[in-house]
C-alpha atoms as a PDB file:
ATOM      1  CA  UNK A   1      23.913  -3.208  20.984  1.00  0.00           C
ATOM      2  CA  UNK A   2      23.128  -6.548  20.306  1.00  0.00           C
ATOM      3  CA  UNK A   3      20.719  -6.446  23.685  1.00  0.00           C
ATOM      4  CA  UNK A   4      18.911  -3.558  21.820  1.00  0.00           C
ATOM      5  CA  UNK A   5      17.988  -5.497  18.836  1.00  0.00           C
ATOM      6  CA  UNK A   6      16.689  -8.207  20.765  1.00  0.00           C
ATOM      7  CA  UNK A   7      14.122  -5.931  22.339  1.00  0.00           C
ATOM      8  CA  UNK A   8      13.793  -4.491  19.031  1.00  0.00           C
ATOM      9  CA  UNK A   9      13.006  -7.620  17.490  1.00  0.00           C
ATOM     10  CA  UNK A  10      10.851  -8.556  20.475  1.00  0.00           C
ATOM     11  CA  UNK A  11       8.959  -5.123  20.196  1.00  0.00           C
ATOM     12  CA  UNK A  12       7.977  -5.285  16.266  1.00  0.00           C
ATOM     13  CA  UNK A  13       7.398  -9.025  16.345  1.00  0.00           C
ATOM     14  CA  UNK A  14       4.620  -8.161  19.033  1.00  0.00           C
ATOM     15  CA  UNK A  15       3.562  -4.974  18.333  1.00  0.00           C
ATOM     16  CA  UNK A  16       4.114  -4.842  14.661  1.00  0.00           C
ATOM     17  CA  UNK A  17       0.411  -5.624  13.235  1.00  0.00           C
ATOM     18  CA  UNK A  18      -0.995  -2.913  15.579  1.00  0.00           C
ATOM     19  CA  UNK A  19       1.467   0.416  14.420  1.00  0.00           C
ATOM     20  CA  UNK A  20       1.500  -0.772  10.882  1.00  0.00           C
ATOM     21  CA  UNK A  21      -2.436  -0.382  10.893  1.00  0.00           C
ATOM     22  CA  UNK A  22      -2.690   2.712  12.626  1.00  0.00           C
ATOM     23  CA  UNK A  23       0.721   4.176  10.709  1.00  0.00           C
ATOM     24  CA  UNK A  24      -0.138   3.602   7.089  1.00  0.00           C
ATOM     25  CA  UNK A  25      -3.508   3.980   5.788  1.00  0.00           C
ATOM     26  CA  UNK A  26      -3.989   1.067   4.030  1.00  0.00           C
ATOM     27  CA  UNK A  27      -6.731   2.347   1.849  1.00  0.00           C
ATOM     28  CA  UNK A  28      -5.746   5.683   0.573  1.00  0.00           C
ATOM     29  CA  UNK A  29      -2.262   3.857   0.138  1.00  0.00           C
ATOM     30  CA  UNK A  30      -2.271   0.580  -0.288  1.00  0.00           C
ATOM     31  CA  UNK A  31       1.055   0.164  -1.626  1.00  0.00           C
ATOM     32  CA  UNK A  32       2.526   1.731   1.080  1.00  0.00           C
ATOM     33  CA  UNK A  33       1.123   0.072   2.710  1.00  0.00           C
ATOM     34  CA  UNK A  34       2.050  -3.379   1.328  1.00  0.00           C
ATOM     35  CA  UNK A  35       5.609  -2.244   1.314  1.00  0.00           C
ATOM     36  CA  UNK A  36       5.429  -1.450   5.064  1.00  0.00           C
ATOM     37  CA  UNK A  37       4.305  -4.898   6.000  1.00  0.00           C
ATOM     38  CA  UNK A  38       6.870  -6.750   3.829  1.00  0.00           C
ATOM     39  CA  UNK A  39       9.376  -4.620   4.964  1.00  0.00           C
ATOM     40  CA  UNK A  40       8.866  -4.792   8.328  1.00  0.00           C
ATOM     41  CA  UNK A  41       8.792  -8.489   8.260  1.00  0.00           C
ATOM     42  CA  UNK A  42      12.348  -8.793   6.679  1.00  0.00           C
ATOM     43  CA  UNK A  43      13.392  -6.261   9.780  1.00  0.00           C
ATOM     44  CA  UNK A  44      12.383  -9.085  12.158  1.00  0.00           C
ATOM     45  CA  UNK A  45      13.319 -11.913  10.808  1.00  0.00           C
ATOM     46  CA  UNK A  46      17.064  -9.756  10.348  1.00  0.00           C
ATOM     47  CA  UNK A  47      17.185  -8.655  13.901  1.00  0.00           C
ATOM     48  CA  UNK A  48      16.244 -12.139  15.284  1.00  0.00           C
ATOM     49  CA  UNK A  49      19.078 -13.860  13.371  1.00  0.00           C
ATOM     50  CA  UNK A  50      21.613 -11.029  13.661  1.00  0.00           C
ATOM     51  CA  UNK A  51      20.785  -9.961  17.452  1.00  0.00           C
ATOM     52  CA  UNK A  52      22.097 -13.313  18.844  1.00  0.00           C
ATOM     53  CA  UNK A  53      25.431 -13.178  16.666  1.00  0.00           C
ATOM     54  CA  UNK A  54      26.070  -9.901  18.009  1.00  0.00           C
ATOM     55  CA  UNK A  55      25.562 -10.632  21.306  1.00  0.00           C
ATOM     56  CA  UNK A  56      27.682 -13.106  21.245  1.00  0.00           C
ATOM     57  CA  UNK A  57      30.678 -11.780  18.984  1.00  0.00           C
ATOM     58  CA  UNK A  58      30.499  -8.031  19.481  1.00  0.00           C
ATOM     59  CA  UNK A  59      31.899  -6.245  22.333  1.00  0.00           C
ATOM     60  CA  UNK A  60      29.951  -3.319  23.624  1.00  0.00           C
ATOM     61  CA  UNK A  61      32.150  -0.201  22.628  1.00  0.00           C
ATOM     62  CA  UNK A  62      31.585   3.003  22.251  1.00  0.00           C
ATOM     63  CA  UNK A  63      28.042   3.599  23.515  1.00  0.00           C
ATOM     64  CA  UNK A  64      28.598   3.854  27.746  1.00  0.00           C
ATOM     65  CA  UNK A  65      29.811   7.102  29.259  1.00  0.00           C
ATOM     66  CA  UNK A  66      33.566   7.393  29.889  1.00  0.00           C
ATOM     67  CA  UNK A  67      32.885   7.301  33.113  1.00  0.00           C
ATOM     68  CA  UNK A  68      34.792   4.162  34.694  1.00  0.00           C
ATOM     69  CA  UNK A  69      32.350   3.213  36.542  1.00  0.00           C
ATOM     70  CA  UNK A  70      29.314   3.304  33.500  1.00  0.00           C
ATOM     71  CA  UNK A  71      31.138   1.256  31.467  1.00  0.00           C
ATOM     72  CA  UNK A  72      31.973  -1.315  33.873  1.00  0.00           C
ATOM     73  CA  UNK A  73      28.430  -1.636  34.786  1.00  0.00           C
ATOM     74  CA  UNK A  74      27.198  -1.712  30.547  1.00  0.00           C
ATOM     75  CA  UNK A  75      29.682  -4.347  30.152  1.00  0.00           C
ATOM     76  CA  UNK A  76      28.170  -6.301  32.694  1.00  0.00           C
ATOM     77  CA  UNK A  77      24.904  -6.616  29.878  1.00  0.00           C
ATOM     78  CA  UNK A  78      27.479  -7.575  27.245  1.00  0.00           C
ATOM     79  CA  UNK A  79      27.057 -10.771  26.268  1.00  0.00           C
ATOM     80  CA  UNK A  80      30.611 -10.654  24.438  1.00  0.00           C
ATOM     81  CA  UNK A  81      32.414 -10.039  27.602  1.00  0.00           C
ATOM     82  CA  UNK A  82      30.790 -12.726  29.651  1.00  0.00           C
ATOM     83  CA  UNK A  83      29.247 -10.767  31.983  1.00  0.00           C
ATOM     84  CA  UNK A  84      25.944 -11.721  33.504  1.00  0.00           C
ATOM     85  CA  UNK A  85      25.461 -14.420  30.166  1.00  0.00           C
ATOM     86  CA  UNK A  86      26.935 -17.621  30.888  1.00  0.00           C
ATOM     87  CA  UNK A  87      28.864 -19.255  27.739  1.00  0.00           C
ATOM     88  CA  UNK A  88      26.023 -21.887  27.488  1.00  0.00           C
ATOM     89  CA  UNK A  89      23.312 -19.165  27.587  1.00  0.00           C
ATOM     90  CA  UNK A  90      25.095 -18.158  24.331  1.00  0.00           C
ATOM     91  CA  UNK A  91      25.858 -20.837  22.443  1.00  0.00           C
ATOM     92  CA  UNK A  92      21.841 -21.416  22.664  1.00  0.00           C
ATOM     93  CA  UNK A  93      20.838 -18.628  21.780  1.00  0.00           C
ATOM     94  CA  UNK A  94      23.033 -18.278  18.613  1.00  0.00           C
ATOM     95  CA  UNK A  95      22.241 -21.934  17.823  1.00  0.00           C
ATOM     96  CA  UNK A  96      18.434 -20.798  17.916  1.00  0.00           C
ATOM     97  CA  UNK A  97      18.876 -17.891  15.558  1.00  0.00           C
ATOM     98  CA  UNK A  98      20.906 -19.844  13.352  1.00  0.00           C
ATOM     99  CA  UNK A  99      18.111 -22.825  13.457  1.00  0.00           C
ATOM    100  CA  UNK A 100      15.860 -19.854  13.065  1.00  0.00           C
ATOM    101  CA  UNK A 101      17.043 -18.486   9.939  1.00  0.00           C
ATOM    102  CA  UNK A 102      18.094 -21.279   8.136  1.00  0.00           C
ATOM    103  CA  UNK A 103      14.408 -22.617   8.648  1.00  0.00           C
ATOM    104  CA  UNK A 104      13.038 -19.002   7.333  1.00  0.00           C
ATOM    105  CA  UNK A 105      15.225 -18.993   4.180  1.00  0.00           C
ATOM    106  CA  UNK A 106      14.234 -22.548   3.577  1.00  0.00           C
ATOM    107  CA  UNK A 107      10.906 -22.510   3.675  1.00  0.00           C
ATOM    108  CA  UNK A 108      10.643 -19.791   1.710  1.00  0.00           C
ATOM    109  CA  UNK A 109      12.639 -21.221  -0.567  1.00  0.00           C
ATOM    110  CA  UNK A 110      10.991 -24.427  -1.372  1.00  0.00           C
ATOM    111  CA  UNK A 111       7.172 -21.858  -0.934  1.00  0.00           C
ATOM    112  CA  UNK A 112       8.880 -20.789  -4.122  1.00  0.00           C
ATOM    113  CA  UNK A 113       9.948 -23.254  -6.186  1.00  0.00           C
ATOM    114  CA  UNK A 114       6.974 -25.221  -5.170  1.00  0.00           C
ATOM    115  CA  UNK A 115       4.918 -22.028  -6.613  1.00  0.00           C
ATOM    116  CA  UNK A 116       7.230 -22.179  -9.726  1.00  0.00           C
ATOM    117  CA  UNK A 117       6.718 -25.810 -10.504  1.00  0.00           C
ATOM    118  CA  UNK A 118       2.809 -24.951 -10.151  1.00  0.00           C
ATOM    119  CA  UNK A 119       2.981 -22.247 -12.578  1.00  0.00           C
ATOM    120  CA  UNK A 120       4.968 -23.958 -15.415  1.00  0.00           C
ATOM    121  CA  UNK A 121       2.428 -27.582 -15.065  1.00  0.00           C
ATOM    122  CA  UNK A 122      -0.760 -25.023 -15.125  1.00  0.00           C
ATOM    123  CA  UNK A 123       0.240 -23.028 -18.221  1.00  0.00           C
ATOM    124  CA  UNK A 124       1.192 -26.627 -19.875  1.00  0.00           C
ATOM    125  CA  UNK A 125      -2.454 -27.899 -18.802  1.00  0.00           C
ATOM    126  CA  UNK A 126      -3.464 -24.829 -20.674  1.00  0.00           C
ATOM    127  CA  UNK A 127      -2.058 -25.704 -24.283  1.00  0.00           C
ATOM    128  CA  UNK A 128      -5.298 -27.019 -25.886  1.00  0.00           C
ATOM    129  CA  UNK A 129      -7.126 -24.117 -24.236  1.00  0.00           C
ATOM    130  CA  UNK A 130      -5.114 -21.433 -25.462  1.00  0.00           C
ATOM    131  CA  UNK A 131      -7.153 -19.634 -28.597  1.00  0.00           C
ATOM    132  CA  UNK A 132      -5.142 -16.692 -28.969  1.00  0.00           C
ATOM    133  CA  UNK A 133      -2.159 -14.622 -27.422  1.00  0.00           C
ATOM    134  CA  UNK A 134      -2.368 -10.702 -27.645  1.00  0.00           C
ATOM    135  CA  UNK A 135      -0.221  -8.382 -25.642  1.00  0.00           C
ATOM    136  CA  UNK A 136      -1.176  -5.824 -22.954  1.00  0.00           C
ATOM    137  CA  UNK A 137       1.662  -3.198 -21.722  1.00  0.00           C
ATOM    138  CA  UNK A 138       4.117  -5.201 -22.816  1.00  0.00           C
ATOM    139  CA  UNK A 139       2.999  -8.606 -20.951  1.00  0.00           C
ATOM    140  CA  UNK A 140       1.960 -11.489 -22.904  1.00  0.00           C
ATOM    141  CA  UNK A 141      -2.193 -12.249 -23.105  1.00  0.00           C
ATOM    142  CA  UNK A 142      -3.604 -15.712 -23.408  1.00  0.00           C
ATOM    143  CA  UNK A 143      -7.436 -16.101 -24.027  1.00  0.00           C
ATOM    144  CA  UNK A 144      -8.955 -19.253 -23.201  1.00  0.00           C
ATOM    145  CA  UNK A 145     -12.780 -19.427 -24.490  1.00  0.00           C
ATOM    146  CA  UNK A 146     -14.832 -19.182 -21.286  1.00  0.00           C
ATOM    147  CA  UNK A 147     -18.641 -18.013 -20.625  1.00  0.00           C
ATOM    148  CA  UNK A 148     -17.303 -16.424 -17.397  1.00  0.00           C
ATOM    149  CA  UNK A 149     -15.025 -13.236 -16.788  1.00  0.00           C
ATOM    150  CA  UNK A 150     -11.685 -14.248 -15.527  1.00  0.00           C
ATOM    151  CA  UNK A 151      -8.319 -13.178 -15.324  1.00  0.00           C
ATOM    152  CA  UNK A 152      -5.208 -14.035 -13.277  1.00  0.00           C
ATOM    153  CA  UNK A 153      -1.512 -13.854 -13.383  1.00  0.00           C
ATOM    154  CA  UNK A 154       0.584 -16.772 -14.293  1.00  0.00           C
ATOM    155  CA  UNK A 155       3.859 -15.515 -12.948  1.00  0.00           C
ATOM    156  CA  UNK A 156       6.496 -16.760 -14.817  1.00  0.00           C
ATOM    157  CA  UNK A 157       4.696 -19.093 -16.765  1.00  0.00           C
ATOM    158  CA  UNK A 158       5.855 -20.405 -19.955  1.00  0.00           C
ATOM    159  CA  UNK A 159       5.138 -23.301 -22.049  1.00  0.00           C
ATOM    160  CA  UNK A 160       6.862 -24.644 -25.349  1.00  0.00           C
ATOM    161  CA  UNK A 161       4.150 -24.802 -28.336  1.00  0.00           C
ATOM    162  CA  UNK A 162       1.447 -22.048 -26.927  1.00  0.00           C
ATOM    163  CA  UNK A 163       0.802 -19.365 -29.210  1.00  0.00           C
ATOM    164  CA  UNK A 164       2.971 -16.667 -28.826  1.00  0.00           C
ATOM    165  CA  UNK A 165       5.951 -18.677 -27.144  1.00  0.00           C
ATOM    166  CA  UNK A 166       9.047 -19.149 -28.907  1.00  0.00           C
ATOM    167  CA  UNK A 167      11.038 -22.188 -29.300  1.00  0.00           C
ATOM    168  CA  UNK A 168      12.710 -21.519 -26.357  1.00  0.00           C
ATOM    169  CA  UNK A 169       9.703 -21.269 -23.969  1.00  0.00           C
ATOM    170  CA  UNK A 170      10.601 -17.946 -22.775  1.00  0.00           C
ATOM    171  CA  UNK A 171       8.085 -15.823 -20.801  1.00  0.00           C
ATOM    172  CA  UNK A 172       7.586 -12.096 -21.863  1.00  0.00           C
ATOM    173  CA  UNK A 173       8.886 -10.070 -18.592  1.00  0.00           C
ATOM    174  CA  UNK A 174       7.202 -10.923 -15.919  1.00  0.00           C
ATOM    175  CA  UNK A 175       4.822 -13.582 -16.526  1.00  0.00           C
ATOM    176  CA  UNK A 176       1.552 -13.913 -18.253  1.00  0.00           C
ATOM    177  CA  UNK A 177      -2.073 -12.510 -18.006  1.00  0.00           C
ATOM    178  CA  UNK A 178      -4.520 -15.786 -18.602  1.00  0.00           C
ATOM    179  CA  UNK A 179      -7.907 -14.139 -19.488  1.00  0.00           C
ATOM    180  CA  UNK A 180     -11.454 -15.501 -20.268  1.00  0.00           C
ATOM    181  CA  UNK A 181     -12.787 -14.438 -23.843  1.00  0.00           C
ATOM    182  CA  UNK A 182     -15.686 -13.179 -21.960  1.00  0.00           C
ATOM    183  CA  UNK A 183     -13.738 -10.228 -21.001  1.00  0.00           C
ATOM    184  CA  UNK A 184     -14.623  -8.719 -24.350  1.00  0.00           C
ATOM    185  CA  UNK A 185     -18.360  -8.541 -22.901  1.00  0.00           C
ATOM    186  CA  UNK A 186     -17.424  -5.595 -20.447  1.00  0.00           C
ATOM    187  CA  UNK A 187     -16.038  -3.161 -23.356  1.00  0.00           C
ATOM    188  CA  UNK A 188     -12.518  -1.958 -23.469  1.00  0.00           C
ATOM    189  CA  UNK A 189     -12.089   0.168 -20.512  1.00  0.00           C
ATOM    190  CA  UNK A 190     -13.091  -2.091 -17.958  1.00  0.00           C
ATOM    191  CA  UNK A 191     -11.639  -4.724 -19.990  1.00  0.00           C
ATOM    192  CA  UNK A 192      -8.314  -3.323 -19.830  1.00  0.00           C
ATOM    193  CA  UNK A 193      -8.392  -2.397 -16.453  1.00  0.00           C
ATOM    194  CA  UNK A 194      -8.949  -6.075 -15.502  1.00  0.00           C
ATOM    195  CA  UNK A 195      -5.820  -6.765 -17.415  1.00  0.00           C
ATOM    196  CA  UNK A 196      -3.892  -3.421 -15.734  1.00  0.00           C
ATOM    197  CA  UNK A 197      -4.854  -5.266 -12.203  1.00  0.00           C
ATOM    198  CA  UNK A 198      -3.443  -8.466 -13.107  1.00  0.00           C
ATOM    199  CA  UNK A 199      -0.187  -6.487 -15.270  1.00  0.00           C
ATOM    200  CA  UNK A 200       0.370  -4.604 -11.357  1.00  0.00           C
ATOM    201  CA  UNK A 201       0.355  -8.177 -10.097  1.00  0.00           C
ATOM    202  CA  UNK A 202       3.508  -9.277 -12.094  1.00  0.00           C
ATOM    203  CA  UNK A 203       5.249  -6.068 -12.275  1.00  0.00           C
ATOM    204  CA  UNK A 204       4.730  -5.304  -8.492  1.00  0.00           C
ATOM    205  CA  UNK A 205       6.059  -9.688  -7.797  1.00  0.00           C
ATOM    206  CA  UNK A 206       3.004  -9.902  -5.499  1.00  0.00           C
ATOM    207  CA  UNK A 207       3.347 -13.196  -5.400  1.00  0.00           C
ATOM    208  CA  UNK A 208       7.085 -13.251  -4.022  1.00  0.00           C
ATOM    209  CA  UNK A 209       5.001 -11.568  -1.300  1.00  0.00           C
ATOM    210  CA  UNK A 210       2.191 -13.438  -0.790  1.00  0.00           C
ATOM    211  CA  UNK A 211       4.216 -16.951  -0.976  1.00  0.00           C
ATOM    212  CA  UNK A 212       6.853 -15.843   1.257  1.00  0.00           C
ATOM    213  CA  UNK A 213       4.268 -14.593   3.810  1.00  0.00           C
ATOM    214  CA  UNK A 214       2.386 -17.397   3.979  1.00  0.00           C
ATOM    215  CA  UNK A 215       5.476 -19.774   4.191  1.00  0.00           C
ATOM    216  CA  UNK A 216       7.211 -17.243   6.844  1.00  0.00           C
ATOM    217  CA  UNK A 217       3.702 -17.873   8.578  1.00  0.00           C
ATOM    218  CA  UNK A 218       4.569 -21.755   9.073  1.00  0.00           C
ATOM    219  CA  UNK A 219       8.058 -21.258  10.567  1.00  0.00           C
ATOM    220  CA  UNK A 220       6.987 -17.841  12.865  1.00  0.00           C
ATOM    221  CA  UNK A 221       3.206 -18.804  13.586  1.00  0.00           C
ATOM    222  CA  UNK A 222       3.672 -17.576  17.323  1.00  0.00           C
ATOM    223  CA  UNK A 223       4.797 -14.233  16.524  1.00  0.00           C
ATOM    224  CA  UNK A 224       1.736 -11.867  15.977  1.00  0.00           C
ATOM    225  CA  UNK A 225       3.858  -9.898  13.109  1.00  0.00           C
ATOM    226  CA  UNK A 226       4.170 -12.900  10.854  1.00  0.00           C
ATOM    227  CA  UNK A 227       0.725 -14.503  11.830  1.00  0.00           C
ATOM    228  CA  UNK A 228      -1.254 -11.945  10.699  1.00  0.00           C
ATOM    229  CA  UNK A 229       1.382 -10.657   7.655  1.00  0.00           C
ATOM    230  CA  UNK A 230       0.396 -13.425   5.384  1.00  0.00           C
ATOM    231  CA  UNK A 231      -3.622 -12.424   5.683  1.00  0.00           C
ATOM    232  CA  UNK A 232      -2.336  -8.894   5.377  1.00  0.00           C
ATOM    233  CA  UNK A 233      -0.258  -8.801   2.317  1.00  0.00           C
ATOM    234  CA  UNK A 234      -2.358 -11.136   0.457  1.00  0.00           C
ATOM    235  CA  UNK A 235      -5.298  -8.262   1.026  1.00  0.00           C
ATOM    236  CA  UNK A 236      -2.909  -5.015   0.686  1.00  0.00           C
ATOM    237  CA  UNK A 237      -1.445  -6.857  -2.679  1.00  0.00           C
ATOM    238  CA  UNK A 238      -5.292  -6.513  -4.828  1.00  0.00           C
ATOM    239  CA  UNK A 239      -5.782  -3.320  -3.301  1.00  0.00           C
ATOM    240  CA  UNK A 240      -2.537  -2.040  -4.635  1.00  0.00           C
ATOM    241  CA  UNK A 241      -2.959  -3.773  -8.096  1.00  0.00           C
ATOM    242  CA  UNK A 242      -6.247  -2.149  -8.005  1.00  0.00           C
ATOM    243  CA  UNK A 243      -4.890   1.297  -7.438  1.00  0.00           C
ATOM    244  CA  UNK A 244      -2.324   0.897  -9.983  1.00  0.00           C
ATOM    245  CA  UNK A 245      -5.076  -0.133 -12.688  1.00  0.00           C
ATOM    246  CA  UNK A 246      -6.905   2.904 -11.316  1.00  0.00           C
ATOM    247  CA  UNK A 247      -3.862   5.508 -12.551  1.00  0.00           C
ATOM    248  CA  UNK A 248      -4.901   3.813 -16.151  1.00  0.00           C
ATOM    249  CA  UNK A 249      -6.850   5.641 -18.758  1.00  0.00           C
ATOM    250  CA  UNK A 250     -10.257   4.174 -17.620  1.00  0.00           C
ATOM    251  CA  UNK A 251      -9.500   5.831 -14.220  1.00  0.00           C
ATOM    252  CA  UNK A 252     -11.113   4.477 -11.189  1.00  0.00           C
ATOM    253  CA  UNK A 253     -14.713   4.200 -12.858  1.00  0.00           C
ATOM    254  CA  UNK A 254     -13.439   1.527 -14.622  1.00  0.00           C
ATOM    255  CA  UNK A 255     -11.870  -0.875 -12.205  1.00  0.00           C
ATOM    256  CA  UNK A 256     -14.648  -0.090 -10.079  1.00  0.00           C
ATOM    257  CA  UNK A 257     -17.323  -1.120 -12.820  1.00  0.00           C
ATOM    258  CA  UNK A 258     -14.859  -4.430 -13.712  1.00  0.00           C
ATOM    259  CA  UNK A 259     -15.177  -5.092 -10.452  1.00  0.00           C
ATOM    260  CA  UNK A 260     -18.432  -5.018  -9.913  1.00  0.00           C
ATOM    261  CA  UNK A 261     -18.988  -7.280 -13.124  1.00  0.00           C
ATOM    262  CA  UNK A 262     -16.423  -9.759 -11.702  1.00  0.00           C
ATOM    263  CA  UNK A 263     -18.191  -9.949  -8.091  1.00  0.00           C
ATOM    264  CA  UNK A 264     -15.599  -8.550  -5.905  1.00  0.00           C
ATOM    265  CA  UNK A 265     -16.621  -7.661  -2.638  1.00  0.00           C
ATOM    266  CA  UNK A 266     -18.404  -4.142  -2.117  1.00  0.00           C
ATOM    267  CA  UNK A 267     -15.771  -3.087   0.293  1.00  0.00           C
ATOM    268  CA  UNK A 268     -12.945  -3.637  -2.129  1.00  0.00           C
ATOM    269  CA  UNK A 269     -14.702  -1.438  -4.651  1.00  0.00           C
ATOM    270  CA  UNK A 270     -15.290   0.909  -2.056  1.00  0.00           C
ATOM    271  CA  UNK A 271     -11.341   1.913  -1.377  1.00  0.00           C
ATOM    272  CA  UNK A 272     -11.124   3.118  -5.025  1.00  0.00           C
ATOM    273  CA  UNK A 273     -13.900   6.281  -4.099  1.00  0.00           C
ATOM    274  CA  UNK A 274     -10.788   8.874  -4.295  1.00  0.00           C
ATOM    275  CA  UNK A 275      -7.834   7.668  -6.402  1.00  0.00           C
ATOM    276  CA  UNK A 276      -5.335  10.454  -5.897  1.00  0.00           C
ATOM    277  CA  UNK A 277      -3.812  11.942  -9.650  1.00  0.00           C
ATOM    278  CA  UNK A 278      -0.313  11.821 -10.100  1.00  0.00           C
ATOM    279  CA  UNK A 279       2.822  10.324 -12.147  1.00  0.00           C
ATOM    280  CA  UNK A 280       2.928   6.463 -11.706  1.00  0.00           C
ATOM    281  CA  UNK A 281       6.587   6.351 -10.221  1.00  0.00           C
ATOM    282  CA  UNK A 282       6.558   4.357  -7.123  1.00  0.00           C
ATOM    283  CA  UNK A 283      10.004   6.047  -5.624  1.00  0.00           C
ATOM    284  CA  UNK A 284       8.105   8.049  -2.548  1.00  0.00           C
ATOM    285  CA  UNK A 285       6.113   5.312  -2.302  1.00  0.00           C
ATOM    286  CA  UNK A 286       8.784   2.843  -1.485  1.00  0.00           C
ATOM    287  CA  UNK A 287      11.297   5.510   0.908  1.00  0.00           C
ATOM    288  CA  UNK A 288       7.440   5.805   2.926  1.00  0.00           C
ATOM    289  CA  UNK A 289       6.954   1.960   2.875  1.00  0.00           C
ATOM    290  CA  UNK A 290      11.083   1.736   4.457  1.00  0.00           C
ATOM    291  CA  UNK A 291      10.619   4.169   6.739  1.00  0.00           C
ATOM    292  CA  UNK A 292       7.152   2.752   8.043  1.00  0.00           C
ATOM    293  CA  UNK A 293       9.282  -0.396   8.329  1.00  0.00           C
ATOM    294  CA  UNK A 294      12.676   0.677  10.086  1.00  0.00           C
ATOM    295  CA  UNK A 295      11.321   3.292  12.188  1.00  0.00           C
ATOM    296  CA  UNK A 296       9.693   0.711  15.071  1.00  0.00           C
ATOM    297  CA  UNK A 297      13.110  -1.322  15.147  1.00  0.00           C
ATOM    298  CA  UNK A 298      15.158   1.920  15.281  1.00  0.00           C
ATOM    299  CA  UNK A 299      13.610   3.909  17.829  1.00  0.00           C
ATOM    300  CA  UNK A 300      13.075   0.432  19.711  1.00  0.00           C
ATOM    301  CA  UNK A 301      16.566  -0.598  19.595  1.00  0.00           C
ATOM    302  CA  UNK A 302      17.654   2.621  20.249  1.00  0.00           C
ATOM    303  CA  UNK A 303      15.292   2.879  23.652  1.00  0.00           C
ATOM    304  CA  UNK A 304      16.304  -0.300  24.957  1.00  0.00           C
ATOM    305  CA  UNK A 305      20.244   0.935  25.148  1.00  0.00           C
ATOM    306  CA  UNK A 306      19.627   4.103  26.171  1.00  0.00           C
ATOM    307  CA  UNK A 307      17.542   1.994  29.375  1.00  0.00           C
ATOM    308  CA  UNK A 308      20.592   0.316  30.179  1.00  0.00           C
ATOM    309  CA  UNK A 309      22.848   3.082  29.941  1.00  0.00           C
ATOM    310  CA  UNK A 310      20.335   5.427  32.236  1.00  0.00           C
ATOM    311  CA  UNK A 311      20.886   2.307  34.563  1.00  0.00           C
ATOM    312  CA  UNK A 312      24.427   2.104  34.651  1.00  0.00           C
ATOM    313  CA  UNK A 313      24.709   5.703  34.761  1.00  0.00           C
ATOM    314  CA  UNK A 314      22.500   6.042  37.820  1.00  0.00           C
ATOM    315  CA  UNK A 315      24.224   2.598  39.124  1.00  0.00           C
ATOM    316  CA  UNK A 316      27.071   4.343  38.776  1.00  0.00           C
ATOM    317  CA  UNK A 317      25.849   7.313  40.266  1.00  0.00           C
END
């Protein structure tokens, strides 16, 4: 078992960018999309730090034949049992995937914090800019007087003595939407889908995404899955946000028009040509996005035992 998700792990590290872009159509469902990548990361990085511990603790029972002979021969694979893995062999190996995921929980970890600390200095930079706080969905608005159209989340943010922040500091529920006063230039529809973009931002926690990515990019540069996830996600995260503001009441016209205003590239505005109708639940979306990320490990894992019972049982044949 544990030999399987080795493979498996092997498999989706290497092969992972090129299924996820042929599986999931990244523009008619970006957030599938998104939710594919992420997910399949976190399948890696699992079955390269739980693999080795199998391997090394777990017995193989209860997947060879009956036959004497079979089982004998599986064992030999089991690194458990001794067989053909010496004790060193395994004590390195479960020292690497231990080294392994300590480093990937740690550098995402301080990616975090690091992105946390940013967040609270920036929105205290912000305290003489801040000319009024208004509320959008629920989210808390600051407008700082600019000649240019701009908006961004502040995830998290909060800041004692802004406008709108109580004694406390405390952050409305998921962050804040920082927005130019030039905003107001592109008349309410597009103006609120700007804001519906950036809302999808903090409600979706892109940017656990996006910083985790990148960080899991430092520790796992080698492995083409993680390489090319941080690029990935940072894309498939705007995309999403842009389909959510697209389910608005401006409807795609709008972001694409707020778009436009704000410079985004033509291709971006492209994707939003056929913005499906439907409720705004994201349940389907997220079974799709798990299934688009177990699937590879599964059927992977589940190849590579079935190889090495097909050779004990012709071994043993």
């Amino acid at each position: 078992m544990g030999i399987g998700m080795l493979l498996a792990a092997l498999v989706v590290g290497a092969a992972g960018p090129a299924y996820l872009r042929r599986a999931v159509d990244a523009a008619a469902r970006p957030g599938v999309a998104l939710g594919a990548w992420i997910g399949t990361g976190v399948v890696f990085v699992s079955l390269l730090v739980v693999a080795p511990v199998v391997m090394h603790v777990q017995p193989l029972r209860g997947f060879a034949p009956a036959a004497t002979a079979v089982t004998a021969c599986a064992t030999m694979f089991d690194p458990a049992t001794g067989g053909v893995w010496p004790a060193a062999v395994r004590g390195v190996v479960v020292a690497v995937a231990v080294v392994a995921g300590v480093s990937a929980v740690a550098v995402v970890v301080a990616a975090m914090s690091r992105a946390r600390r940013s967040a609270r200095a920036h929105a205290r930079s912000l305290r003489s800019l801040v000319e009024a706080t208004d509320h959008a969905d629920g989210v808390r608005v600051w407008w700082i007087a600019d000649d240019e159209p701009v908006a961004y989340a502040l995830p998290g943010a909060s800041a004692r003595g802004l406008p709108g922040v109580g004694r406390r500091g405390s952050a409305s529920p998921g962050g804040t939407v920082v927005a130019s006063t030039a905003l107001w230039d592109l008349g309410e529809e597009r103006r609120r889908a700007v804001l519906d973009h950036e809302i999808a931002h903090l409600r979706g926690r892109h940017h656990v995404a996006v910083t985790s990515a990148a960080a899991l990019r430092t520790v796992f540069s080698p492995v083409p899955l993680l390489r090319r996830a941080a690029a990935e996600v940072s894309v498939l995260a705007e995309l999403a946000a842009d389909r959510r503001a697209a389910l608005g009441a401006g409807g795609a016209a709008a972001v694409r028009g707020a778009l436009g205003e704000l410079g985004a590239p033509a291709g971006r505005v492209a994707v939003l040509s056929s913005v499906p109708a439907g409720p705004r639940g994201t349940g389907p979306g997220l079974a799709l996005a798990l299934v688009h990320a177990v699937s590879p490990a599964a059927v992977s894992a589940a190849a590579a035992t079935t190889l090495v019972l097909g050779m004990c049982s012709a071994l043993a044949g």
